[in-house]
PDB file of N, CA and C in Angstrom:
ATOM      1  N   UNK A   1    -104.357 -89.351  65.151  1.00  0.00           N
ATOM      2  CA  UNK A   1    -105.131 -88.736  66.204  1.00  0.00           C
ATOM      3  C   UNK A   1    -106.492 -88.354  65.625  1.00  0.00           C
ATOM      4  N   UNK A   2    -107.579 -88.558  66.430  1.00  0.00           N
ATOM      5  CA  UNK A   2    -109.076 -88.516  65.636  1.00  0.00           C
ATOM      6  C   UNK A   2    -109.345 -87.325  66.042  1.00  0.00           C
ATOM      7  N   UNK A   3    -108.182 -86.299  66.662  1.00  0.00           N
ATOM      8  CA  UNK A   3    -109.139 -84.626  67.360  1.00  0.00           C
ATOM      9  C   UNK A   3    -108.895 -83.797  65.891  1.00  0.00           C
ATOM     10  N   UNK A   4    -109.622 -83.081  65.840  1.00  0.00           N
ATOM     11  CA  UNK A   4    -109.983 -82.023  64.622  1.00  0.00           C
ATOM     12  C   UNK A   4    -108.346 -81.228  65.251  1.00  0.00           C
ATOM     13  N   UNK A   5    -107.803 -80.681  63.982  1.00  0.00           N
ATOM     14  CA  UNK A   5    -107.390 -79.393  63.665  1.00  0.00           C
ATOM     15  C   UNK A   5    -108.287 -78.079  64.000  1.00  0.00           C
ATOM     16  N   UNK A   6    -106.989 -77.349  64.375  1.00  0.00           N
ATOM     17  CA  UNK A   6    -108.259 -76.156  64.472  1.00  0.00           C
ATOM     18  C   UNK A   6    -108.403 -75.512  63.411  1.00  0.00           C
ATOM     19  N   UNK A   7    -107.850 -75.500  61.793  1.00  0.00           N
ATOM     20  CA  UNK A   7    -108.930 -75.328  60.790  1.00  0.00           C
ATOM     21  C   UNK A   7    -110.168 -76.068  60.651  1.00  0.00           C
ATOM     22  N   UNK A   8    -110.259 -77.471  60.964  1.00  0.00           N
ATOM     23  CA  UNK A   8    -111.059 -78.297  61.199  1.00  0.00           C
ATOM     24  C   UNK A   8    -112.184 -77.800  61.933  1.00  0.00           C
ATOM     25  N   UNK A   9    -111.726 -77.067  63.053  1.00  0.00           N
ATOM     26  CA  UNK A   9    -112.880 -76.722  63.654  1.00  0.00           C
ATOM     27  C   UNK A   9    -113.447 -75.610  63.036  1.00  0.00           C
ATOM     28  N   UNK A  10    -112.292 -74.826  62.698  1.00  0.00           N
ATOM     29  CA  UNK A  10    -113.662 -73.558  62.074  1.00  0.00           C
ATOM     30  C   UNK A  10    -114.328 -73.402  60.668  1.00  0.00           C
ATOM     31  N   UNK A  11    -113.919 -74.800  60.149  1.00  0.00           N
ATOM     32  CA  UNK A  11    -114.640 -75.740  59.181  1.00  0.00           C
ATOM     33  C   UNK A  11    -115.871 -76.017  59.135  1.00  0.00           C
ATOM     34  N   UNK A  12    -115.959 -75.949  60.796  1.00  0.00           N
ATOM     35  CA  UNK A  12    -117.338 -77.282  60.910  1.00  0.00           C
ATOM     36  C   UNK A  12    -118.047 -75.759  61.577  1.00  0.00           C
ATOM     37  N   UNK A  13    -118.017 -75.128  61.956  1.00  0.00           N
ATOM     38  CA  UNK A  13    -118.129 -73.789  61.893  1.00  0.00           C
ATOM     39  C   UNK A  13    -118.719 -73.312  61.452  1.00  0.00           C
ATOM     40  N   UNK A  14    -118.367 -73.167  60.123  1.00  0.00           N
ATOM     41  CA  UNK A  14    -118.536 -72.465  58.766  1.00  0.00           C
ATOM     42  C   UNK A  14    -119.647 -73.051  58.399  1.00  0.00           C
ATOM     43  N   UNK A  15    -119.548 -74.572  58.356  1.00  0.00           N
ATOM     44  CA  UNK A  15    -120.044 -74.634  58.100  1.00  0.00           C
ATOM     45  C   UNK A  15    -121.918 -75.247  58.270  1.00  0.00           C
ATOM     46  N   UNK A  16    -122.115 -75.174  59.480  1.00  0.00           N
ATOM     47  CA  UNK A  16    -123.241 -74.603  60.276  1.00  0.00           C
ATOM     48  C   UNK A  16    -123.953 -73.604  60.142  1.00  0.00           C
ATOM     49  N   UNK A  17    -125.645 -73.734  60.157  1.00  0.00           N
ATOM     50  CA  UNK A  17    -126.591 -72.672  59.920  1.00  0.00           C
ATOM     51  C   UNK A  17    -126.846 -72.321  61.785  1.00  0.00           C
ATOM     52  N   UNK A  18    -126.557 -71.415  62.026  1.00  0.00           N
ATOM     53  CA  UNK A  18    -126.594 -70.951  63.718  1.00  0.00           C
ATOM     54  C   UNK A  18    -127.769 -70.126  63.340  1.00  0.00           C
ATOM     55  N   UNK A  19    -128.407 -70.375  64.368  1.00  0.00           N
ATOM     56  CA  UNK A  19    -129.857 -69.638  64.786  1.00  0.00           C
ATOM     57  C   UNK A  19    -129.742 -67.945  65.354  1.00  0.00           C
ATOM     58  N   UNK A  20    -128.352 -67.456  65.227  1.00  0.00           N
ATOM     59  CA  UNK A  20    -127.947 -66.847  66.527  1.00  0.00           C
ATOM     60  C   UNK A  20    -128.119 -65.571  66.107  1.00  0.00           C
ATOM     61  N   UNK A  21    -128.546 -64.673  67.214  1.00  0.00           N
ATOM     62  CA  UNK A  21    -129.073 -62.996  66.333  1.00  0.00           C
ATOM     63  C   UNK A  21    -128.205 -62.018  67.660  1.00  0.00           C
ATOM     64  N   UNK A  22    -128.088 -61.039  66.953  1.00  0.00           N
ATOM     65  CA  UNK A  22    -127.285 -60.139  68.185  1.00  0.00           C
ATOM     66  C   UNK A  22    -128.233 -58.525  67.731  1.00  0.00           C
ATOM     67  N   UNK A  23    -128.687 -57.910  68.464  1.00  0.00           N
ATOM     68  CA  UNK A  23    -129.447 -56.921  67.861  1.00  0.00           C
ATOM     69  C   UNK A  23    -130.045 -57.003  66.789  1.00  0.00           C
ATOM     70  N   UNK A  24    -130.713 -57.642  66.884  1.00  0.00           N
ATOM     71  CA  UNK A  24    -131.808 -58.362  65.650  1.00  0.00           C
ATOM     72  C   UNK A  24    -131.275 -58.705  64.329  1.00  0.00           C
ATOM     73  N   UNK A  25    -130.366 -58.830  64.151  1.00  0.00           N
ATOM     74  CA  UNK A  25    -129.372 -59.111  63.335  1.00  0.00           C
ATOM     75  C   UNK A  25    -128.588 -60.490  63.419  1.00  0.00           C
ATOM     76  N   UNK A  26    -129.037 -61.471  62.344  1.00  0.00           N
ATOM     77  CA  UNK A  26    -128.123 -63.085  62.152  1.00  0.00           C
ATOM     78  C   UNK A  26    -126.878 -62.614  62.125  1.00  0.00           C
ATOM     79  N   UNK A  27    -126.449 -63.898  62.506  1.00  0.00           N
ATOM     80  CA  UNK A  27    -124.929 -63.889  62.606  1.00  0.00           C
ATOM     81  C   UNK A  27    -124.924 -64.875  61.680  1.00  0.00           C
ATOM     82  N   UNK A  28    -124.032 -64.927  60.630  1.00  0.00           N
ATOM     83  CA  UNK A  28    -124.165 -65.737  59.725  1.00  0.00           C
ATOM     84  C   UNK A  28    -122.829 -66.529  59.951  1.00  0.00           C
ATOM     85  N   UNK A  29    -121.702 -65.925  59.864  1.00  0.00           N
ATOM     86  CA  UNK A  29    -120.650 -66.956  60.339  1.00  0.00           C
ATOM     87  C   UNK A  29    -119.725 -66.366  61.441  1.00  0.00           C
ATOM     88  N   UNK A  30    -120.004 -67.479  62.289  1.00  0.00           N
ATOM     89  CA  UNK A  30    -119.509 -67.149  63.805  1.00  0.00           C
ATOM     90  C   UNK A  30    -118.165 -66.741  63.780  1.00  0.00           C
ATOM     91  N   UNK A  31    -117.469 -67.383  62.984  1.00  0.00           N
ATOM     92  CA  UNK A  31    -115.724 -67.200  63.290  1.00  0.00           C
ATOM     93  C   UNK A  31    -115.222 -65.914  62.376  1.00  0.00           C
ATOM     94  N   UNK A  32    -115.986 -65.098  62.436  1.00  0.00           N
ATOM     95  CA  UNK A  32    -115.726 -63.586  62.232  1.00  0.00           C
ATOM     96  C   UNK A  32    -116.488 -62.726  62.410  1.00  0.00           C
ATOM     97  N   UNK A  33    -117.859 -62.933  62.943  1.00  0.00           N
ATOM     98  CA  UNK A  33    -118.841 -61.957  63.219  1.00  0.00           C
ATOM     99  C   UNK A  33    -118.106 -60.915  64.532  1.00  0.00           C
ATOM    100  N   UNK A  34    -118.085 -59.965  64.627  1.00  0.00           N
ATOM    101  CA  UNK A  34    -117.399 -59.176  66.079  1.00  0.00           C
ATOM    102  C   UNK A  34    -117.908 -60.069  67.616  1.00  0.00           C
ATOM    103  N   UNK A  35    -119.088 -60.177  67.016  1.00  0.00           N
ATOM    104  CA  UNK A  35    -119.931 -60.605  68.621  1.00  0.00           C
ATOM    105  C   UNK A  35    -119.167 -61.641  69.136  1.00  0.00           C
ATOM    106  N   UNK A  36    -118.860 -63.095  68.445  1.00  0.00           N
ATOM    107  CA  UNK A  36    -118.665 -64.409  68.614  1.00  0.00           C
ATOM    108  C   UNK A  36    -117.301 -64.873  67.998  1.00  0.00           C
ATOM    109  N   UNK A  37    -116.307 -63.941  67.423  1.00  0.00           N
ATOM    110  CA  UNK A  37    -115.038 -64.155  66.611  1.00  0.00           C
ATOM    111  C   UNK A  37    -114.561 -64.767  67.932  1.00  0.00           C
ATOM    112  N   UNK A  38    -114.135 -63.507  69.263  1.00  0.00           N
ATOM    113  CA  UNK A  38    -113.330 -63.783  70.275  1.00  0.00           C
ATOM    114  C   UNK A  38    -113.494 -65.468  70.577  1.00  0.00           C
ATOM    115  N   UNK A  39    -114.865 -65.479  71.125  1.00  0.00           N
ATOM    116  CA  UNK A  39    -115.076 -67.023  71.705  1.00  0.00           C
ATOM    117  C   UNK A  39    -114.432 -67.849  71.312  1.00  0.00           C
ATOM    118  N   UNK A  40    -115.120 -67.861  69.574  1.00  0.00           N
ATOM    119  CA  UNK A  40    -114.336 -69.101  68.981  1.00  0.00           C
ATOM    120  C   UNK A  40    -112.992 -69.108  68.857  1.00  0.00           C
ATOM    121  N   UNK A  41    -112.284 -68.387  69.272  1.00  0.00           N
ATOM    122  CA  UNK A  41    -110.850 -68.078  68.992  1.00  0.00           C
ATOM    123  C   UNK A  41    -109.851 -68.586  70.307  1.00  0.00           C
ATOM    124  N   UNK A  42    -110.739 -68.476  71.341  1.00  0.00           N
ATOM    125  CA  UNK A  42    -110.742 -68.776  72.507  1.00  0.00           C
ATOM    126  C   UNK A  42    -111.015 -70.264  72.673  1.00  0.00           C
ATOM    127  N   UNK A  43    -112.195 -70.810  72.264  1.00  0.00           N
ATOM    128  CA  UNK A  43    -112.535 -72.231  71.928  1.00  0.00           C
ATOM    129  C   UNK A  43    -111.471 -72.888  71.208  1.00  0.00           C
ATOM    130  N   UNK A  44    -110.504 -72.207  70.428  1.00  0.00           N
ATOM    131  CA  UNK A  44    -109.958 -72.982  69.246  1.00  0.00           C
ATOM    132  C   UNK A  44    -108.861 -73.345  69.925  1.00  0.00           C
ATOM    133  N   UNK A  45    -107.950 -72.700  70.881  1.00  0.00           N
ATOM    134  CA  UNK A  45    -107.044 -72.983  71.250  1.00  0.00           C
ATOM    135  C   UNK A  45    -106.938 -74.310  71.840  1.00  0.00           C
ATOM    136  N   UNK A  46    -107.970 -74.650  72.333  1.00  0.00           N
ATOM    137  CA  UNK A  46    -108.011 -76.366  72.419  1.00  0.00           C
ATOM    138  C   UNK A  46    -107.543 -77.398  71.752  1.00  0.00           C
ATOM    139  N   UNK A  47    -108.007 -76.573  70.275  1.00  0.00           N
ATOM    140  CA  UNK A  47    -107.410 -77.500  69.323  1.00  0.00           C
ATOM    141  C   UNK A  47    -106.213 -77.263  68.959  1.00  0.00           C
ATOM    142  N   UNK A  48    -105.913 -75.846  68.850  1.00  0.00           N
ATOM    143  CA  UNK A  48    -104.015 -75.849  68.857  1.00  0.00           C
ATOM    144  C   UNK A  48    -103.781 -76.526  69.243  1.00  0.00           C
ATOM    145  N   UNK A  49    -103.842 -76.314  70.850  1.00  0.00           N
ATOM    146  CA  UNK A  49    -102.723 -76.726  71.847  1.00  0.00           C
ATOM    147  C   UNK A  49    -102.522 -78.341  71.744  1.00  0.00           C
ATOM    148  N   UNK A  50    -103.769 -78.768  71.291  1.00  0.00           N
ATOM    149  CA  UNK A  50    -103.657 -80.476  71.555  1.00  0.00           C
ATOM    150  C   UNK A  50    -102.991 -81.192  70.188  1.00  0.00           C
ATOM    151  N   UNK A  51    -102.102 -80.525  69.573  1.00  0.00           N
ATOM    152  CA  UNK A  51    -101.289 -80.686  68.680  1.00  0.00           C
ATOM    153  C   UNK A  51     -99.964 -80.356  68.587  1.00  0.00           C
ATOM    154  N   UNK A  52     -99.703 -79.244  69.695  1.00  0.00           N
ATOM    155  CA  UNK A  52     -98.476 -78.408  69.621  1.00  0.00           C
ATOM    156  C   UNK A  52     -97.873 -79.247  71.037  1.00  0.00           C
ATOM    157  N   UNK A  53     -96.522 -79.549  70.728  1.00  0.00           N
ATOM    158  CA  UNK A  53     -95.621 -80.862  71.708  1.00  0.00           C
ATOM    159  C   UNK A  53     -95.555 -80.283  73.002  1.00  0.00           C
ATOM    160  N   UNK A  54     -95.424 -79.001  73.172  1.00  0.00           N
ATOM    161  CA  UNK A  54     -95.515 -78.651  74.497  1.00  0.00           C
ATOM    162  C   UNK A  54     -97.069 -78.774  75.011  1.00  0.00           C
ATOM    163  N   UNK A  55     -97.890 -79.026  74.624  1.00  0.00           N
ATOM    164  CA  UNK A  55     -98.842 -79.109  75.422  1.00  0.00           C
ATOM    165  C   UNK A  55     -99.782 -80.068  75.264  1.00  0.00           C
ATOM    166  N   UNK A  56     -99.654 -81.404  74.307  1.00  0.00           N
ATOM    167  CA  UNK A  56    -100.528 -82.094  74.025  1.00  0.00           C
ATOM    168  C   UNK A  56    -101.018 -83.126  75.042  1.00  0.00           C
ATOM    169  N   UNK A  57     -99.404 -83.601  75.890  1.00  0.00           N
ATOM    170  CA  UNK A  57     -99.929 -84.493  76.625  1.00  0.00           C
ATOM    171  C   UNK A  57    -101.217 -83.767  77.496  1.00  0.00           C
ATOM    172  N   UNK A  58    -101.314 -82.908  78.164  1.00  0.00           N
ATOM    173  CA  UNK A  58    -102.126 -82.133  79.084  1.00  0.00           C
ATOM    174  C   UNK A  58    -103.618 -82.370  78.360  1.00  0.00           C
ATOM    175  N   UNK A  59    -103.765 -81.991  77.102  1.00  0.00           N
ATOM    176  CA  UNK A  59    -105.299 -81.604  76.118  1.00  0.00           C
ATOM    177  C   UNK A  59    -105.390 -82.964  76.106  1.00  0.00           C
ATOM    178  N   UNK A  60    -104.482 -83.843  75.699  1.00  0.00           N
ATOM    179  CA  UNK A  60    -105.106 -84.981  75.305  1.00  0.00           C
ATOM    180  C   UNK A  60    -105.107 -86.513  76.160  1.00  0.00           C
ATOM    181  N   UNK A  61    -105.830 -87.356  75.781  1.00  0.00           N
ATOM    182  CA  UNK A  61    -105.996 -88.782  76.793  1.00  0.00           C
ATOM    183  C   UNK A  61    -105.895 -89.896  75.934  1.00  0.00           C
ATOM    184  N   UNK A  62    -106.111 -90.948  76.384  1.00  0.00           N
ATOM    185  CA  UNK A  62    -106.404 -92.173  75.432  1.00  0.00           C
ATOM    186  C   UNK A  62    -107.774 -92.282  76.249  1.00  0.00           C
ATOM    187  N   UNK A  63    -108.900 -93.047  74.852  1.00  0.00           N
ATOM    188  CA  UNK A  63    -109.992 -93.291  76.152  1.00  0.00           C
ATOM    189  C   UNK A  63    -109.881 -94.539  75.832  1.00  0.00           C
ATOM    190  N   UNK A  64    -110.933 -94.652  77.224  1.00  0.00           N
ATOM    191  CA  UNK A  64    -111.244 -95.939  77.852  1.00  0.00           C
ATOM    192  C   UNK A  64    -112.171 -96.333  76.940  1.00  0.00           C
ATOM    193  N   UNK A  65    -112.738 -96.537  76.100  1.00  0.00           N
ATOM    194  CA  UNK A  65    -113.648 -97.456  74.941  1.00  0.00           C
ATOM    195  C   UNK A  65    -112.901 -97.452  74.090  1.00  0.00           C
ATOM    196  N   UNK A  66    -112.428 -96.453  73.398  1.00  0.00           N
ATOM    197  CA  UNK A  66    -112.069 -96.697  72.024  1.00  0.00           C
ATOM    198  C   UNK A  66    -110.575 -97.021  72.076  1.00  0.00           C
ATOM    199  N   UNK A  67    -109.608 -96.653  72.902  1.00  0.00           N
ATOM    200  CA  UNK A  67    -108.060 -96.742  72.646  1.00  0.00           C
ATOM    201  C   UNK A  67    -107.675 -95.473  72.459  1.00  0.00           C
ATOM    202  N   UNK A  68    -108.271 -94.516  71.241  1.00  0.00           N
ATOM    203  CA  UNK A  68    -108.194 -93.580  70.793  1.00  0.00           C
ATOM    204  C   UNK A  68    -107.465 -92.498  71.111  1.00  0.00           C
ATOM    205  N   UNK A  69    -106.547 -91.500  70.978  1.00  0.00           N
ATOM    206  CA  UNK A  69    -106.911 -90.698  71.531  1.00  0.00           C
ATOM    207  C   UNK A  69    -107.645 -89.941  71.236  1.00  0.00           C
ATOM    208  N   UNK A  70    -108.223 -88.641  72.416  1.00  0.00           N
ATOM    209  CA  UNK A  70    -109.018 -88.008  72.199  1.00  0.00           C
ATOM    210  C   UNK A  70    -108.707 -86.450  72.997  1.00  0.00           C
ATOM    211  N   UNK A  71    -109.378 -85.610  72.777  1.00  0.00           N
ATOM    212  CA  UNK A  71    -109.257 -84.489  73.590  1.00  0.00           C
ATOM    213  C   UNK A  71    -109.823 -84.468  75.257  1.00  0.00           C
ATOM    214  N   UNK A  72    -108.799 -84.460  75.710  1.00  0.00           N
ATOM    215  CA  UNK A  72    -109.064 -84.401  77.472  1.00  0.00           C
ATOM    216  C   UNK A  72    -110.254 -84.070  77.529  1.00  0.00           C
ATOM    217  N   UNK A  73    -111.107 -83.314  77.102  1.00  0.00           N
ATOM    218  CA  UNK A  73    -112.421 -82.331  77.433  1.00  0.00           C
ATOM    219  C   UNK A  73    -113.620 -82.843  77.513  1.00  0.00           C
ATOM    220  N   UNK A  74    -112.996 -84.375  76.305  1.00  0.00           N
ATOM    221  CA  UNK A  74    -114.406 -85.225  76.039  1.00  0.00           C
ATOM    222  C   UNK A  74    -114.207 -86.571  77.225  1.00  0.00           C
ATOM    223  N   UNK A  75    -112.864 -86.652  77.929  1.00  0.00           N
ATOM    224  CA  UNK A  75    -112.545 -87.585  78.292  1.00  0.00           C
ATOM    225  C   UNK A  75    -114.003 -88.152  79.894  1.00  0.00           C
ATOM    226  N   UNK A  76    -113.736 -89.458  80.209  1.00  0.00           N
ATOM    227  CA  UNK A  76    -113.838 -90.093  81.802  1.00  0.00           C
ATOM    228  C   UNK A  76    -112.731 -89.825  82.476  1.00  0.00           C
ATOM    229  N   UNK A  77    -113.385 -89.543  83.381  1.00  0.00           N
ATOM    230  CA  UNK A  77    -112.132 -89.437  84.777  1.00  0.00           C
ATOM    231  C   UNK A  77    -111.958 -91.091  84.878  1.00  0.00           C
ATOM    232  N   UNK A  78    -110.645 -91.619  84.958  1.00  0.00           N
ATOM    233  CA  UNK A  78    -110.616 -92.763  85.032  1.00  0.00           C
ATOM    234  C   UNK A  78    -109.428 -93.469  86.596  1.00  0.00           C
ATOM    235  N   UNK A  79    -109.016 -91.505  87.012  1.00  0.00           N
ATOM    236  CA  UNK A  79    -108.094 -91.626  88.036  1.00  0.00           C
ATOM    237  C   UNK A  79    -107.626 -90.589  89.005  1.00  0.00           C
ATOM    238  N   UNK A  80    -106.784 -91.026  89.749  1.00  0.00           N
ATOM    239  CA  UNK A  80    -106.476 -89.630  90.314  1.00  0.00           C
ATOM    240  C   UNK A  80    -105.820 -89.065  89.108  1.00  0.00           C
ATOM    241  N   UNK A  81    -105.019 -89.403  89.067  1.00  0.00           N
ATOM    242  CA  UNK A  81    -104.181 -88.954  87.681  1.00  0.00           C
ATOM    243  C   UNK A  81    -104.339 -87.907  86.549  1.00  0.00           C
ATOM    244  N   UNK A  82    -106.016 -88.517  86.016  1.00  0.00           N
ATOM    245  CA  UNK A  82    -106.893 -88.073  85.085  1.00  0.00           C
ATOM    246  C   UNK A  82    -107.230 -86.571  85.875  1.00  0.00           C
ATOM    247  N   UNK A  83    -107.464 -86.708  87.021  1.00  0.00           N
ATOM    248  CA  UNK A  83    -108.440 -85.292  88.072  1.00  0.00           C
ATOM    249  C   UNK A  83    -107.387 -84.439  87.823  1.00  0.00           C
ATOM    250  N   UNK A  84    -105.855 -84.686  88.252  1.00  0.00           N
ATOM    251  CA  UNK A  84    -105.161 -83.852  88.642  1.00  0.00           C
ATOM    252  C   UNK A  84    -104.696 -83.077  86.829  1.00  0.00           C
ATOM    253  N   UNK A  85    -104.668 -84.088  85.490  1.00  0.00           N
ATOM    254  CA  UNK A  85    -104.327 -83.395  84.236  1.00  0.00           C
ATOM    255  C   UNK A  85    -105.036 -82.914  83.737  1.00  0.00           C
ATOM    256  N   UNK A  86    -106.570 -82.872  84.503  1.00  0.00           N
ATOM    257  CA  UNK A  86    -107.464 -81.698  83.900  1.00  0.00           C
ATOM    258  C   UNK A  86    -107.890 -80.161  84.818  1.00  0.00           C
ATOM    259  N   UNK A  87    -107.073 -80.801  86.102  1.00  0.00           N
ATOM    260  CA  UNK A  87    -106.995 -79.505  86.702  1.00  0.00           C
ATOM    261  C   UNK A  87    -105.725 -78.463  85.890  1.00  0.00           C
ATOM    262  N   UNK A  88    -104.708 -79.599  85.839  1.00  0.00           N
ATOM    263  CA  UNK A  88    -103.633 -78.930  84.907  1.00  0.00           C
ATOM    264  C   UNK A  88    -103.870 -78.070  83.797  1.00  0.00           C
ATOM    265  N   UNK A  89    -104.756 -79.128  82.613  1.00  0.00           N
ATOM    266  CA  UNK A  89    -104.957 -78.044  81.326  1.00  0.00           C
ATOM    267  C   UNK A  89    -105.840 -76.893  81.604  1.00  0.00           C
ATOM    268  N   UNK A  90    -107.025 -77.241  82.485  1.00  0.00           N
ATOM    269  CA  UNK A  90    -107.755 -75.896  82.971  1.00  0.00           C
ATOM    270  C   UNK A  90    -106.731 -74.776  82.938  1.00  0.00           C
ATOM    271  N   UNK A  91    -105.729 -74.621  84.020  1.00  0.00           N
ATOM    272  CA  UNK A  91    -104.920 -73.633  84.477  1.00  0.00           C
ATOM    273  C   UNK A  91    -104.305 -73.355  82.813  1.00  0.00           C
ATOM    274  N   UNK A  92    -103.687 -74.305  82.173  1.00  0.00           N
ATOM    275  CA  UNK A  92    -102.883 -73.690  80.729  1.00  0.00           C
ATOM    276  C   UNK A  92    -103.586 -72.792  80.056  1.00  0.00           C
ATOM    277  N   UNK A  93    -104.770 -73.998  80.145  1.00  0.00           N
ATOM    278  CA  UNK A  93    -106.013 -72.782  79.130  1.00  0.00           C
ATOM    279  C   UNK A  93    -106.531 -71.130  79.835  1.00  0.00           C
ATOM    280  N   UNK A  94    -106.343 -71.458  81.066  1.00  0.00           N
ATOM    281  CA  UNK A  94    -106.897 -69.892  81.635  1.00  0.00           C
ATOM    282  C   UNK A  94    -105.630 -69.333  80.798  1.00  0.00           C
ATOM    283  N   UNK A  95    -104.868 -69.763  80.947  1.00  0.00           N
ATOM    284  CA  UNK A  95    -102.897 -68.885  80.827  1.00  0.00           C
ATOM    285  C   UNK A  95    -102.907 -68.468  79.211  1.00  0.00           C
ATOM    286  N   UNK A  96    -103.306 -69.794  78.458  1.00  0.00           N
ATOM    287  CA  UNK A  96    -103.208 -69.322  77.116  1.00  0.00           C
ATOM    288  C   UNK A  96    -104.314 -68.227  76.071  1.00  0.00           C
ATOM    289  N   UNK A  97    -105.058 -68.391  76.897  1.00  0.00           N
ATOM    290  CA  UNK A  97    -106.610 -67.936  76.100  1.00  0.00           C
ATOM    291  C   UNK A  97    -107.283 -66.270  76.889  1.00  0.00           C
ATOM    292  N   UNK A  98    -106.363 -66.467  78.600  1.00  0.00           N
ATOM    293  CA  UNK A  98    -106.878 -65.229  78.841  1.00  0.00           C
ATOM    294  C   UNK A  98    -108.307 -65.489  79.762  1.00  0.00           C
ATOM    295  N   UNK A  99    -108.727 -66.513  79.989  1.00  0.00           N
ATOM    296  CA  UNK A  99    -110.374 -66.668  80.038  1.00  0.00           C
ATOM    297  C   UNK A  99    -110.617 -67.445  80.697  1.00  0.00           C
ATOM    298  N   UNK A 100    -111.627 -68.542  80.961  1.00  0.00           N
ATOM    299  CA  UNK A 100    -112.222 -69.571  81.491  1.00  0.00           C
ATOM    300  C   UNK A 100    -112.911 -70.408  79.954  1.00  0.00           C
ATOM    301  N   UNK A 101    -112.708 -71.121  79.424  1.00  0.00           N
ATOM    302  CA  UNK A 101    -113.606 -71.629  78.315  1.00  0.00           C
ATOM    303  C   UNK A 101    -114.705 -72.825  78.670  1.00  0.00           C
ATOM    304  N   UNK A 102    -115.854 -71.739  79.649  1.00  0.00           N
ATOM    305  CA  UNK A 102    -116.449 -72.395  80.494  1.00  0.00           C
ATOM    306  C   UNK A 102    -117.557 -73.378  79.762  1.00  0.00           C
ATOM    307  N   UNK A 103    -117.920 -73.444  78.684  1.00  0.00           N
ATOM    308  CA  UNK A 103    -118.860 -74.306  77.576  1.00  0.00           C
ATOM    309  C   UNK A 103    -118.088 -75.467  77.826  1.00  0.00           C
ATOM    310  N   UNK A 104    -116.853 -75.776  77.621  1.00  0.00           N
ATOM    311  CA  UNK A 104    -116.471 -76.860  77.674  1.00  0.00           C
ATOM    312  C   UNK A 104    -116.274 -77.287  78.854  1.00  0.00           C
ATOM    313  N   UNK A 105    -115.546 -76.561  80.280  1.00  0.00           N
ATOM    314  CA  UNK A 105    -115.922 -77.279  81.450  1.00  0.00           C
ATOM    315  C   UNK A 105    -116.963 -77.614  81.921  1.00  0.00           C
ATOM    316  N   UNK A 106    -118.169 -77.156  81.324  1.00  0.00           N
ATOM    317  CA  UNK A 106    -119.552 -77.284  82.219  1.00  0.00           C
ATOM    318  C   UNK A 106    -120.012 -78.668  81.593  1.00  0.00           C
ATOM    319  N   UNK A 107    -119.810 -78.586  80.194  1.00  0.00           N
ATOM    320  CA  UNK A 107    -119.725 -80.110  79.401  1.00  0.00           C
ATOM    321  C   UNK A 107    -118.957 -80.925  80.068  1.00  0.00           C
ATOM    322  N   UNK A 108    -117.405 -81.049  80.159  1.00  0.00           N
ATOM    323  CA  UNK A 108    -116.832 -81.732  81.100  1.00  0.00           C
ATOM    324  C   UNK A 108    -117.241 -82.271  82.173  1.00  0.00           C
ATOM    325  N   UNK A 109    -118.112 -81.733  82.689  1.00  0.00           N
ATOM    326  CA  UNK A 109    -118.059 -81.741  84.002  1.00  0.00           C
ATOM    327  C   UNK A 109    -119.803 -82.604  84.269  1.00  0.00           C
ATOM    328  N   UNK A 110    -120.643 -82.058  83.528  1.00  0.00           N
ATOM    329  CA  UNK A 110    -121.596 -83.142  83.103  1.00  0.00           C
ATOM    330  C   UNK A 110    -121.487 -83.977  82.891  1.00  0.00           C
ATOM    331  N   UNK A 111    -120.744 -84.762  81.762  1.00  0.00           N
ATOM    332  CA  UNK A 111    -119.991 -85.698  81.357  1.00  0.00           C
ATOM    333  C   UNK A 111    -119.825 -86.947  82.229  1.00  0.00           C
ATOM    334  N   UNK A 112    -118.868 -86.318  83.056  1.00  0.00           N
ATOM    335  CA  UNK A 112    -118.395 -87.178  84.246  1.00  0.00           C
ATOM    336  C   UNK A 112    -119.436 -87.280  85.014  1.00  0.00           C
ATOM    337  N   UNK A 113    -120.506 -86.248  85.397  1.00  0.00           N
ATOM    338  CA  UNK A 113    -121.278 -86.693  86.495  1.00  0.00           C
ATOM    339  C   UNK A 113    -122.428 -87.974  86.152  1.00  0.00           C
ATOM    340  N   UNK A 114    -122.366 -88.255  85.199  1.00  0.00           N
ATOM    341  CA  UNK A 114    -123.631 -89.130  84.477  1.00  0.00           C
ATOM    342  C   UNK A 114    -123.160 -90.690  84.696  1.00  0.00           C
TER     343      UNK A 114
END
């Protein structure tokens, strides 16, 4: 499977220079600063889940170019099918995370409109 781990992700994380200031103050690494820990923690569950058997089929797809799989999030709608398993993981992810992990639907959702 070519989707990151979610050490993987807070790898790539880490290891990133972020521009990002919170009361005039850098945030030097996101995945523990107070401001931005939650998010990414929230973000990460994506990557759990699309590894853990109860929930992978939902996170994840095969795509249409590569064969691959990949994480639902990056996927084409390619069906009804496709519409209805990303309405699905939406709902898991509100359930698991508590939230909306709206960075990635708004990406999603661009995505497809192009």
């Amino acid at each position: 499977m070519s989707i990151k781990t979610y050490e993987e992700y807070l790898q790539s994380l880490q290891s990133m220079r972020p521009n990002m200031y919170k009361f005039d103050k850098l945030i030097e690494d996101v995945t523990t600063n107070p401001a931005t820990k939650r998010t990414v923690e929230g973000h990460g569950w994506t990557f759990k889940a699309a590894f853990d058997d109860r929930y992978k089929d939902l996170l994840t797809t095969k795509s249409h170019i590569t064969g691959k799989t990949i994480s639902r999030y990056l996927s084409i709608i390619q069906s009804a099918e496709d519409m209805y398993a990303n309405s699905e993981m939406k709902r898991l992810m509100f359930h698991l995370t508590g939230t909306c992990t709206g960075g990635r639907c708004a990406g999603w959702t661009a995505l497809n409109a192009m």
